[in-house]
PDB file of N, CA and C in Angstrom:
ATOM      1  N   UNK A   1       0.841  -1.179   0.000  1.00  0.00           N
ATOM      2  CA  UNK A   1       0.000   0.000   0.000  1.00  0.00           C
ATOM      3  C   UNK A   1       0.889   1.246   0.000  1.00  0.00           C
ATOM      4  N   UNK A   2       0.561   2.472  -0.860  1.00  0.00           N
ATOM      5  CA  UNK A   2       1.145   3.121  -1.334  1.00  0.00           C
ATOM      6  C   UNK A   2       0.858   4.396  -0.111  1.00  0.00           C
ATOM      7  N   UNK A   3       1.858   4.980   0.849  1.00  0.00           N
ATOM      8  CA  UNK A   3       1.284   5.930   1.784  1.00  0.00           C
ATOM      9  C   UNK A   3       0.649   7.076   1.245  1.00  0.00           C
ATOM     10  N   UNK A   4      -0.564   8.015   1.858  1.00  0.00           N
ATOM     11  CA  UNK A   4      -0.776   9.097   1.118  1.00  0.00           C
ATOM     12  C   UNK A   4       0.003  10.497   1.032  1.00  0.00           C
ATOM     13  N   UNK A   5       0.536  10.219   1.822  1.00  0.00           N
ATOM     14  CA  UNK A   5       2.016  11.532   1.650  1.00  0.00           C
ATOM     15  C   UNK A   5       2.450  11.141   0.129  1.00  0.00           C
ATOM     16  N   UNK A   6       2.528  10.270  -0.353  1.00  0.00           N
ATOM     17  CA  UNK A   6       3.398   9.881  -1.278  1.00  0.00           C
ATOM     18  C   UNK A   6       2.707  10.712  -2.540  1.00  0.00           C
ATOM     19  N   UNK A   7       1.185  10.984  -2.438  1.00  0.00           N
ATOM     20  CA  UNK A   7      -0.016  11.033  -3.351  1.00  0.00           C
ATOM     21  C   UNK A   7       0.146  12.661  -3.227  1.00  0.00           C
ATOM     22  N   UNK A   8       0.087  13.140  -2.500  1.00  0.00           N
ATOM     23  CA  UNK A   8       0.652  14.472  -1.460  1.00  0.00           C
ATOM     24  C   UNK A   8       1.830  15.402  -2.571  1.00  0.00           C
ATOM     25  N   UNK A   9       2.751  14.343  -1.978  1.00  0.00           N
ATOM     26  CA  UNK A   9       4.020  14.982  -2.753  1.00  0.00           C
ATOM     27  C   UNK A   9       4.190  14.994  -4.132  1.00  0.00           C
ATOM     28  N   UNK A  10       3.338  14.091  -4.977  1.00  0.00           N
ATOM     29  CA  UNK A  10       3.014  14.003  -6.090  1.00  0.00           C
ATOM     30  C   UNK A  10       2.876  15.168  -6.935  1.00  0.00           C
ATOM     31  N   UNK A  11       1.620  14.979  -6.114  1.00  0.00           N
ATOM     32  CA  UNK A  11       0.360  16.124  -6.542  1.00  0.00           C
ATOM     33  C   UNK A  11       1.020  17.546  -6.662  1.00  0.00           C
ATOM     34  N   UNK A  12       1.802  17.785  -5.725  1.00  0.00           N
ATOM     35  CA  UNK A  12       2.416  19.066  -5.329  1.00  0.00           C
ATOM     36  C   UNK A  12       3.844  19.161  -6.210  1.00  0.00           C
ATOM     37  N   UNK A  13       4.477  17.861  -6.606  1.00  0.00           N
ATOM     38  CA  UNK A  13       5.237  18.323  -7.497  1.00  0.00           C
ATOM     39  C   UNK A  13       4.602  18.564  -9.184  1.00  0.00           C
ATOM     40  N   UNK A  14       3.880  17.895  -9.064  1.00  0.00           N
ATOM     41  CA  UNK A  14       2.844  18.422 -10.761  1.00  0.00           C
ATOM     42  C   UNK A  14       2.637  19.562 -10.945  1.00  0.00           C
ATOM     43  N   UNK A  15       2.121  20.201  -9.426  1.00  0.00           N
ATOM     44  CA  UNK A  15       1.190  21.579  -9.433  1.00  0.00           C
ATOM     45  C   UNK A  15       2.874  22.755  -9.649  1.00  0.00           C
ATOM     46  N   UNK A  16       4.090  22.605  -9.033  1.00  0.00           N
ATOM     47  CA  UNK A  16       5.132  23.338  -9.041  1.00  0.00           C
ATOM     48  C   UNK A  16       5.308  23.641 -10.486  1.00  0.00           C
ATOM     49  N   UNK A  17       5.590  22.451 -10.317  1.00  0.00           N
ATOM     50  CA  UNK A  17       6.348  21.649 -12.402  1.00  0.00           C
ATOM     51  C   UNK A  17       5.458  22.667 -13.100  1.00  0.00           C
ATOM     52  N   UNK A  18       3.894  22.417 -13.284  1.00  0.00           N
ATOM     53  CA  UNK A  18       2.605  23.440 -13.934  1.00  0.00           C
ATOM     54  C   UNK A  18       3.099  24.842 -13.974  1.00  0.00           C
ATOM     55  N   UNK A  19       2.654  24.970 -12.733  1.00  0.00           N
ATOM     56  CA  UNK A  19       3.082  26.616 -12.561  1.00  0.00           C
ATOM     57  C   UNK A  19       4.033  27.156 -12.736  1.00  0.00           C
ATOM     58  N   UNK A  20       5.245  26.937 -13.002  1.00  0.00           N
ATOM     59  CA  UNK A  20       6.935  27.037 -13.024  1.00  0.00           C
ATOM     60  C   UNK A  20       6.564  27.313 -14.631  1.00  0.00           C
ATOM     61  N   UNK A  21       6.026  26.069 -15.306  1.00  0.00           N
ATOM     62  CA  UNK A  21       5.920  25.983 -16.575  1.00  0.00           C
ATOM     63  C   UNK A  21       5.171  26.937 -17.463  1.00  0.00           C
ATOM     64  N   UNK A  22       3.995  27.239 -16.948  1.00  0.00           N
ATOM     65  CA  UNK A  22       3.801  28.375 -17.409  1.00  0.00           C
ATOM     66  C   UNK A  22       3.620  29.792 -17.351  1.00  0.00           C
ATOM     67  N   UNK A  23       4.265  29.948 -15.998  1.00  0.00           N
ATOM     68  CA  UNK A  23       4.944  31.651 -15.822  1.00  0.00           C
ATOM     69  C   UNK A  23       6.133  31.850 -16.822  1.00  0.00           C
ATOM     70  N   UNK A  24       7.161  30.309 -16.967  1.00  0.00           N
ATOM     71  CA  UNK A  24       8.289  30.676 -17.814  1.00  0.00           C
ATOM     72  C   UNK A  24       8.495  30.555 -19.255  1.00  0.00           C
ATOM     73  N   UNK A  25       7.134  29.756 -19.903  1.00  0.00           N
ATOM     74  CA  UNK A  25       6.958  29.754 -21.312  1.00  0.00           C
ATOM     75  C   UNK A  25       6.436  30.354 -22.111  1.00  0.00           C
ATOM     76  N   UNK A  26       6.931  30.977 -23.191  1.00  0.00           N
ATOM     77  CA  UNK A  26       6.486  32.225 -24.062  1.00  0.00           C
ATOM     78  C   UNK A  26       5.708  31.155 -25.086  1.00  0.00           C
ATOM     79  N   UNK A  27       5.686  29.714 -25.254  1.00  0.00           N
ATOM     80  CA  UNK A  27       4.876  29.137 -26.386  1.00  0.00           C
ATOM     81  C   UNK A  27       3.304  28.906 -25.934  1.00  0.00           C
ATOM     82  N   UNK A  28       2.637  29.291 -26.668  1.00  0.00           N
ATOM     83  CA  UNK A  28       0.829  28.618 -26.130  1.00  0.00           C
ATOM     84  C   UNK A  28       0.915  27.306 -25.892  1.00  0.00           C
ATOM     85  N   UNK A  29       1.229  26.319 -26.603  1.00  0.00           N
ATOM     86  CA  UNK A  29       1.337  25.310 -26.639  1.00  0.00           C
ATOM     87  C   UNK A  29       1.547  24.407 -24.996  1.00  0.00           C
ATOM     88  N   UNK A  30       3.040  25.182 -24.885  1.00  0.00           N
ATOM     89  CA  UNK A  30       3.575  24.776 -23.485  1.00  0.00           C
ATOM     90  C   UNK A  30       3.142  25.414 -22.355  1.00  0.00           C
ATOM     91  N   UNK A  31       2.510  26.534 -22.742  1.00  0.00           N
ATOM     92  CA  UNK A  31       1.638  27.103 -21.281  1.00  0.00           C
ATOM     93  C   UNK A  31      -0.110  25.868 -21.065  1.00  0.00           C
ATOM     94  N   UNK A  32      -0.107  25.616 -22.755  1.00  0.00           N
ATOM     95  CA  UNK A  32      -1.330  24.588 -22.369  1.00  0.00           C
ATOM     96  C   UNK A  32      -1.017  23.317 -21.392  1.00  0.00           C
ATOM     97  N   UNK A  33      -0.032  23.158 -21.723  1.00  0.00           N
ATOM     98  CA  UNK A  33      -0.116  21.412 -21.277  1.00  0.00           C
ATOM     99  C   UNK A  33       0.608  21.713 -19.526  1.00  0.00           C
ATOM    100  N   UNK A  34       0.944  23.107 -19.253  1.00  0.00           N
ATOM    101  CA  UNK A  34       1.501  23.090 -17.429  1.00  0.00           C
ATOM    102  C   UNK A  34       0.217  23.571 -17.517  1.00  0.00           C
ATOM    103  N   UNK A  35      -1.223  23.954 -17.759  1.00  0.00           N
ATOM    104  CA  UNK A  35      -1.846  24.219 -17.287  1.00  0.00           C
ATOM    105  C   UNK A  35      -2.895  22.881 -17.062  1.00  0.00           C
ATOM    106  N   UNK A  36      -2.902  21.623 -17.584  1.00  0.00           N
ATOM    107  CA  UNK A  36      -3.125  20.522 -17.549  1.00  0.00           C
ATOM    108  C   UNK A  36      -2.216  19.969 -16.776  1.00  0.00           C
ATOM    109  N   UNK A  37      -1.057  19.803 -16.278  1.00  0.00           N
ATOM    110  CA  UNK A  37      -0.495  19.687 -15.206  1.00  0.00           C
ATOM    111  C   UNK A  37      -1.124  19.816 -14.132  1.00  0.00           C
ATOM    112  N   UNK A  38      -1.330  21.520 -13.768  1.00  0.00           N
ATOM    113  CA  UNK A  38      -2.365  21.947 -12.390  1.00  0.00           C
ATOM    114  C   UNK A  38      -3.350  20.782 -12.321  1.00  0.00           C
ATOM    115  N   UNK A  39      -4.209  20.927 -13.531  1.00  0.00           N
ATOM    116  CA  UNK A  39      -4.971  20.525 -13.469  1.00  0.00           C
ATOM    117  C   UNK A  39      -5.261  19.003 -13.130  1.00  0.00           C
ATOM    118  N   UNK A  40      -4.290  18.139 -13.351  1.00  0.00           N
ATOM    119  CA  UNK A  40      -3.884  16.779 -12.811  1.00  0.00           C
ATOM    120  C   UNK A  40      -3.702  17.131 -11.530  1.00  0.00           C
ATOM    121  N   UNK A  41      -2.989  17.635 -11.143  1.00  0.00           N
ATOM    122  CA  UNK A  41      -2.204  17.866  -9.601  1.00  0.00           C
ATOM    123  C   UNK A  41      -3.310  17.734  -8.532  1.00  0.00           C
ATOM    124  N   UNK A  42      -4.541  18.803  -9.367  1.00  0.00           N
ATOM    125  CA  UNK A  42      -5.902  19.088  -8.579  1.00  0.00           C
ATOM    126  C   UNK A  42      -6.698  17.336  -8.337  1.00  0.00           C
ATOM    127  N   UNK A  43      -6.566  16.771  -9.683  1.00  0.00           N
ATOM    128  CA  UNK A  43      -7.414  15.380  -9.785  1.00  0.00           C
ATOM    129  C   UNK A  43      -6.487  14.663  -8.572  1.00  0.00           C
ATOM    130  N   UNK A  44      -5.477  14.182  -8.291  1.00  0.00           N
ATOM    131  CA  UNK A  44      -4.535  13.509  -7.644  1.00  0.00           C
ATOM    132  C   UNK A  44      -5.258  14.230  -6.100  1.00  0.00           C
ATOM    133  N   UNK A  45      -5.417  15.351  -5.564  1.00  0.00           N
ATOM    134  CA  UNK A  45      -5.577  15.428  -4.526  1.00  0.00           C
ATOM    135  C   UNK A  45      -6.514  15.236  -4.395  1.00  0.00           C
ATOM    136  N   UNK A  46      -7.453  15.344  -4.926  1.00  0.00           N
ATOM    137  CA  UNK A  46      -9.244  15.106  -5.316  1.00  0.00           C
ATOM    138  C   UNK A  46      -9.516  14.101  -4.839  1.00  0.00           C
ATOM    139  N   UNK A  47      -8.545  13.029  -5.390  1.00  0.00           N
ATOM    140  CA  UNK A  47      -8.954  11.197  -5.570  1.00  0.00           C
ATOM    141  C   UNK A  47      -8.118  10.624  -3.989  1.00  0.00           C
ATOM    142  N   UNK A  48      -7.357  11.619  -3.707  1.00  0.00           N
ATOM    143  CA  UNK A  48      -6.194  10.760  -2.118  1.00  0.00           C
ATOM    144  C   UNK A  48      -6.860  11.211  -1.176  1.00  0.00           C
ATOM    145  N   UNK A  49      -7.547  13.120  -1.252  1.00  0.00           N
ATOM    146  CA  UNK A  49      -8.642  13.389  -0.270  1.00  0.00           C
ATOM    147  C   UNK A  49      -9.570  12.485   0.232  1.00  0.00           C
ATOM    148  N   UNK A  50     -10.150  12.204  -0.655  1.00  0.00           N
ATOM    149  CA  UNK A  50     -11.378  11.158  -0.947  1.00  0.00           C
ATOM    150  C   UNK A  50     -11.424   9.268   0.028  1.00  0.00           C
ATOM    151  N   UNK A  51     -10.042   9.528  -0.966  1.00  0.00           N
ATOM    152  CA  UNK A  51      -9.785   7.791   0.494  1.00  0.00           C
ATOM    153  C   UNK A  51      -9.193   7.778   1.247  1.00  0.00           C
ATOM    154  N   UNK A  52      -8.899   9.433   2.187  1.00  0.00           N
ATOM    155  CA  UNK A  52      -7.961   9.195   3.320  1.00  0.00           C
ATOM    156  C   UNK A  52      -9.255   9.904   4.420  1.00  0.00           C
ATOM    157  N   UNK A  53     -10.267  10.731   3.322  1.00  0.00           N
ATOM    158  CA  UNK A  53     -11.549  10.759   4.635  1.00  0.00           C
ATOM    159  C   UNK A  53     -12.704  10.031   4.650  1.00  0.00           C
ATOM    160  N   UNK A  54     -12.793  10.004   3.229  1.00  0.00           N
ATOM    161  CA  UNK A  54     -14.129   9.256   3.309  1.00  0.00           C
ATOM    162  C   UNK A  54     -13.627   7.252   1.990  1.00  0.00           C
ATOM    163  N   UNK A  55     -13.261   6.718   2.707  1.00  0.00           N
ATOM    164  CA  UNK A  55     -12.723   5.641   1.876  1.00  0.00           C
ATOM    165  C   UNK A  55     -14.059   4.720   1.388  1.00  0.00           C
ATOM    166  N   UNK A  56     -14.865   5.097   2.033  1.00  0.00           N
ATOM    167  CA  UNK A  56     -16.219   3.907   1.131  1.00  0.00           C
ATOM    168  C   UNK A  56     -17.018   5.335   0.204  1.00  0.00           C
ATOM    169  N   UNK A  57     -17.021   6.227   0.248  1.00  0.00           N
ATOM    170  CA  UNK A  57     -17.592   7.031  -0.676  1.00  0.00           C
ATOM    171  C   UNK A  57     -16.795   7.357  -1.911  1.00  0.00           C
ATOM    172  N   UNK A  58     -17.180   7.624  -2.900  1.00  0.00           N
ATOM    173  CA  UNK A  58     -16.767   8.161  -4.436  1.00  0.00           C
ATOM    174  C   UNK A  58     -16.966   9.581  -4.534  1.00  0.00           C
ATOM    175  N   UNK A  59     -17.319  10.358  -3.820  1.00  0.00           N
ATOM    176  CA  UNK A  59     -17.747  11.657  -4.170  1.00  0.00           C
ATOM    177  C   UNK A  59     -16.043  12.541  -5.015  1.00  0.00           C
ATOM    178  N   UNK A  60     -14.704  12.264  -4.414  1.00  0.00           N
ATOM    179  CA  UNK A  60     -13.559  12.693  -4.560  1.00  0.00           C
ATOM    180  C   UNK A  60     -13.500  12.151  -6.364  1.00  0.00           C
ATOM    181  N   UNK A  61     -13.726  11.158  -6.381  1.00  0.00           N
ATOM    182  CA  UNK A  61     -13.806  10.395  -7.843  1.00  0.00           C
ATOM    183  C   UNK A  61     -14.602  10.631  -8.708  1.00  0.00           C
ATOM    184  N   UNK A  62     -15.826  11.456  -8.368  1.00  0.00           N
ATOM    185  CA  UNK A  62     -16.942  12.103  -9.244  1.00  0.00           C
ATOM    186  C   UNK A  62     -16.465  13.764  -9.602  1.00  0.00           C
ATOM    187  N   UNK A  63     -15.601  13.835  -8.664  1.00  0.00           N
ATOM    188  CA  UNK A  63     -15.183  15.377  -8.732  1.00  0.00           C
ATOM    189  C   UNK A  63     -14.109  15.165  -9.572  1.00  0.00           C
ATOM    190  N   UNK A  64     -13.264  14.084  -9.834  1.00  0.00           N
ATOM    191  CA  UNK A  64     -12.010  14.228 -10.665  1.00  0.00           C
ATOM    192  C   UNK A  64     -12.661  13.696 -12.253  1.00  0.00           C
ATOM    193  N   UNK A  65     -14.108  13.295 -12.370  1.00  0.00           N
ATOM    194  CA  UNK A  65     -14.354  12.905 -13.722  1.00  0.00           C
ATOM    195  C   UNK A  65     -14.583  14.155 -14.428  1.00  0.00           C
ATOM    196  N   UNK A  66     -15.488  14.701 -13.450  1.00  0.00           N
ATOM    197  CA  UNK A  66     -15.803  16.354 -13.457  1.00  0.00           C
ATOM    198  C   UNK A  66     -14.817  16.759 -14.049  1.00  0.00           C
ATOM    199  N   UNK A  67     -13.673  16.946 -13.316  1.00  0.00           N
ATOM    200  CA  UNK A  67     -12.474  18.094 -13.963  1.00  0.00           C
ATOM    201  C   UNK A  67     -11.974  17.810 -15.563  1.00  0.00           C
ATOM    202  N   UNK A  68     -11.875  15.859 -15.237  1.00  0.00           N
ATOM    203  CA  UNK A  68     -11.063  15.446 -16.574  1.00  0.00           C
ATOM    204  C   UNK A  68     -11.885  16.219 -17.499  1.00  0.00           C
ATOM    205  N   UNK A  69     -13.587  16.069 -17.545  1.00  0.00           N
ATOM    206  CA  UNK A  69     -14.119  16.616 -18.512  1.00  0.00           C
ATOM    207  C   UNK A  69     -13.960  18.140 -18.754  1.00  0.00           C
ATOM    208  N   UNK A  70     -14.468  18.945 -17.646  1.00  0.00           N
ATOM    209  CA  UNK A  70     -13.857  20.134 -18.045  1.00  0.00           C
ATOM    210  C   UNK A  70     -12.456  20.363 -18.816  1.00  0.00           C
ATOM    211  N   UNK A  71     -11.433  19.482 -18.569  1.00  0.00           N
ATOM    212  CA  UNK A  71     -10.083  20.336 -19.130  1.00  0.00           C
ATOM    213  C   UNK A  71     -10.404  19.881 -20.108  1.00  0.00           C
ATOM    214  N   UNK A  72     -10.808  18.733 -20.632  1.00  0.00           N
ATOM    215  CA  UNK A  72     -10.846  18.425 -22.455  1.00  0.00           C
ATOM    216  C   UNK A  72     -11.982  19.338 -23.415  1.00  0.00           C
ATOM    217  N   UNK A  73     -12.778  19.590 -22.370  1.00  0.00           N
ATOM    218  CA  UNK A  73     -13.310  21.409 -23.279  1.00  0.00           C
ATOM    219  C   UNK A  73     -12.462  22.371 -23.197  1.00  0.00           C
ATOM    220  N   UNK A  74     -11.706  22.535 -22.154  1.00  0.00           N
ATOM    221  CA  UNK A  74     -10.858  23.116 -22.194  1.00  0.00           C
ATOM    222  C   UNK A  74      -9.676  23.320 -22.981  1.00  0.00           C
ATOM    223  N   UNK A  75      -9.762  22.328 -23.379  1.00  0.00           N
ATOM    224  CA  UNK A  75      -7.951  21.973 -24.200  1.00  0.00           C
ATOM    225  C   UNK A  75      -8.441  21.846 -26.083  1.00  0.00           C
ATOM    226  N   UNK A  76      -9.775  21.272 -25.982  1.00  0.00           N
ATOM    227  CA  UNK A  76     -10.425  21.395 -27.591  1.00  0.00           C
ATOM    228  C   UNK A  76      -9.919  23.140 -27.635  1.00  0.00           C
ATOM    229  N   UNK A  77     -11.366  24.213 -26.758  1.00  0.00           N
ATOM    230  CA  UNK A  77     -11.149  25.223 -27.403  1.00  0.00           C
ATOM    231  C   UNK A  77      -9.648  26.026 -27.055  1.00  0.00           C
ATOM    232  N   UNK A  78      -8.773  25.700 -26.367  1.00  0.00           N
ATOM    233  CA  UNK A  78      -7.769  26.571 -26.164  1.00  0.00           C
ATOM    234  C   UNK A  78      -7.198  26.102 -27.623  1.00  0.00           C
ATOM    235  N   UNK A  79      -6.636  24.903 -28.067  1.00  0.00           N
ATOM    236  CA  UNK A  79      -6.192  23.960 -29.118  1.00  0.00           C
ATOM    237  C   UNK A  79      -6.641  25.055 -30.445  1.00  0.00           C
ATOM    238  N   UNK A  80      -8.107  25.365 -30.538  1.00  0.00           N
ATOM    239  CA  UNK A  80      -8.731  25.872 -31.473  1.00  0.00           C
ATOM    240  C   UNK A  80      -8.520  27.399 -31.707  1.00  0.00           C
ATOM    241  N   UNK A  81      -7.929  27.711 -30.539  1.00  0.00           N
ATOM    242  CA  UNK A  81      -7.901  29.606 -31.013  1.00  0.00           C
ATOM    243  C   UNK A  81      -6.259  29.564 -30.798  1.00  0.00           C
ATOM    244  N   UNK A  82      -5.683  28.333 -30.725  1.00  0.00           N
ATOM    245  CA  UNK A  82      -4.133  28.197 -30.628  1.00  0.00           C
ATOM    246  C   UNK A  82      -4.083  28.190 -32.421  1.00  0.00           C
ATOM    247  N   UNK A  83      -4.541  27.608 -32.841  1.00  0.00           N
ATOM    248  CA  UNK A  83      -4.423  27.420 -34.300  1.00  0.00           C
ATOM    249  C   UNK A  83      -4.971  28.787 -34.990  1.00  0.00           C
ATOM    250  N   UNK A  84      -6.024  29.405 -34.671  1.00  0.00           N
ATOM    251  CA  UNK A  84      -6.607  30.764 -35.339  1.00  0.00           C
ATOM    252  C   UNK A  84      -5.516  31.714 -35.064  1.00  0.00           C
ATOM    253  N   UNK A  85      -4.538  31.743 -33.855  1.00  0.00           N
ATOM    254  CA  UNK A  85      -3.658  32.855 -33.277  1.00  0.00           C
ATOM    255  C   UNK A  85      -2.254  32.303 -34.515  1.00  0.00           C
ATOM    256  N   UNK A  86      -1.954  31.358 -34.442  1.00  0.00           N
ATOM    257  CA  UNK A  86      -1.132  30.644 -35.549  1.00  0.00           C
ATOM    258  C   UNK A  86      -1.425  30.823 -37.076  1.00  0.00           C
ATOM    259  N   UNK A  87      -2.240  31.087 -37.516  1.00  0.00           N
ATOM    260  CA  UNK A  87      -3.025  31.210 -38.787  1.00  0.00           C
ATOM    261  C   UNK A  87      -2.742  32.294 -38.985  1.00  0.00           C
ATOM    262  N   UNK A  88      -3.145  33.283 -38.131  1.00  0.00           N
ATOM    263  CA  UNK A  88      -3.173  35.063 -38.365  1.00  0.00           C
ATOM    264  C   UNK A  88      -1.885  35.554 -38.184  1.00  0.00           C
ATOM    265  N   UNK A  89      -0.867  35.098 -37.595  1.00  0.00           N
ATOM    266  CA  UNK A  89       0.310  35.655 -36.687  1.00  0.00           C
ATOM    267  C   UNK A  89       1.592  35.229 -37.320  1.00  0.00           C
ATOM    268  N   UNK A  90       1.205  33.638 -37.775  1.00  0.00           N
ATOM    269  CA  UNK A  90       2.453  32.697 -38.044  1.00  0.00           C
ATOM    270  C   UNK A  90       3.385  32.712 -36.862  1.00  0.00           C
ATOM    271  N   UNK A  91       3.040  32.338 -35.985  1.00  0.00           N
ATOM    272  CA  UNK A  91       3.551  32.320 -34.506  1.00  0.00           C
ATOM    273  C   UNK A  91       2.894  31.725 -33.620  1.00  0.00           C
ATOM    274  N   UNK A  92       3.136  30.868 -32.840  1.00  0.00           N
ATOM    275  CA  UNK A  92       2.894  30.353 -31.486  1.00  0.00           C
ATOM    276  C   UNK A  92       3.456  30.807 -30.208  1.00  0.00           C
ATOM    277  N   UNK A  93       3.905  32.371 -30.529  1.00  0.00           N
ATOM    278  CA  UNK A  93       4.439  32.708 -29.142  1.00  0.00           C
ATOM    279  C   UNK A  93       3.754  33.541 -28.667  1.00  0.00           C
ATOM    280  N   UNK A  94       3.713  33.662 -27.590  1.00  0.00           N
ATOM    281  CA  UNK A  94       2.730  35.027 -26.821  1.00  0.00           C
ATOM    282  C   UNK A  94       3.082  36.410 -27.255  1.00  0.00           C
ATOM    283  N   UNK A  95       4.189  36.191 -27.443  1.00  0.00           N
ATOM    284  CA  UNK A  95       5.100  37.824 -27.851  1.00  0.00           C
ATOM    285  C   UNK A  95       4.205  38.103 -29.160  1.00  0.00           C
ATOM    286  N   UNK A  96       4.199  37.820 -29.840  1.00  0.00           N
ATOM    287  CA  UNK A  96       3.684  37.443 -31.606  1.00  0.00           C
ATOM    288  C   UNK A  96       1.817  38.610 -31.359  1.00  0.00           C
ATOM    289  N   UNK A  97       1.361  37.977 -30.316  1.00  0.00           N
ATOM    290  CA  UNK A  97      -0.030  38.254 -29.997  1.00  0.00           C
ATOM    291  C   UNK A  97      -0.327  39.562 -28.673  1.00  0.00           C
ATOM    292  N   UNK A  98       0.798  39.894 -28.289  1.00  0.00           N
ATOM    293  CA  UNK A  98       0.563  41.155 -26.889  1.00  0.00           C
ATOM    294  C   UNK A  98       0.062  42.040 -27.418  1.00  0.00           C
ATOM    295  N   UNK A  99       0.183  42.451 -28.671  1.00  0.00           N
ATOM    296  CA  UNK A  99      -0.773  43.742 -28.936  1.00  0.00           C
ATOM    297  C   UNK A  99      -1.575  43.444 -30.033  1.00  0.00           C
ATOM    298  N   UNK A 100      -2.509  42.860 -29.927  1.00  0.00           N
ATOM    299  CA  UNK A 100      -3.429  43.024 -30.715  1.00  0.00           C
ATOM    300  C   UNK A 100      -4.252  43.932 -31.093  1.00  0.00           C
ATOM    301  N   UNK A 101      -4.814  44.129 -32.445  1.00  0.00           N
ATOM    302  CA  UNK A 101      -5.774  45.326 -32.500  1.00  0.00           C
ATOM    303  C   UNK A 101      -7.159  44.958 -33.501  1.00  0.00           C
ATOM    304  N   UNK A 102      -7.946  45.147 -33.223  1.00  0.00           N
ATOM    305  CA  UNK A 102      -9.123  44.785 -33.882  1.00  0.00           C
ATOM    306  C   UNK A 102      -9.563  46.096 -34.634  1.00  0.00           C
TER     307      UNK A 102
END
């Protein structure tokens, strides 16, 4: 049996790794996927919460199906205006897009 500190420290190195990742990346791309990081980091504590208070309930496990689904709407439309910003710009960097003007 795997201790839950272990689930703990996990979680918390995903969420660093995430956030590290996308304060320091100028690509959309790579700010998407540390922001799916967090977003794992969040499911991992979700699911160890879950069986270190309540171990015969699922509620922690209904909340992490929840999220998975949210980020994959999430990641379709970010994916989708990643490609429209790429189309118009010929660039995938943030720099490329800071001043926009309509």
């Amino acid at each position: 049996m795997i201790p839950i500190e272990c689930y703990f420290a996990l979680s918390a190195l995903l969420f660093f790794i995430g956030v590290y990742g996308f304060v320091t990346r100028r690509n959309l791309i790579a700010m998407l996927i540390s922001v799916e990081l967090v977003l794992n980091a969040v499911d991992i504590n979700f699911a160890a919460i879950n069986r270190l208070l309540h171990p015969e309930g699922m509620e922690g496990m209904f909340m992490t199906l929840f999220i998975i689904a949210v980020a994959a709407a999430e990641t379709a439309v970010a994916v989708a205006i990643i490609i429209n910003v790429y189309r118009r710009f010929h660039s995938d960097s943030v720099d490329s897009i800071k001043n926009m003007k309509r």
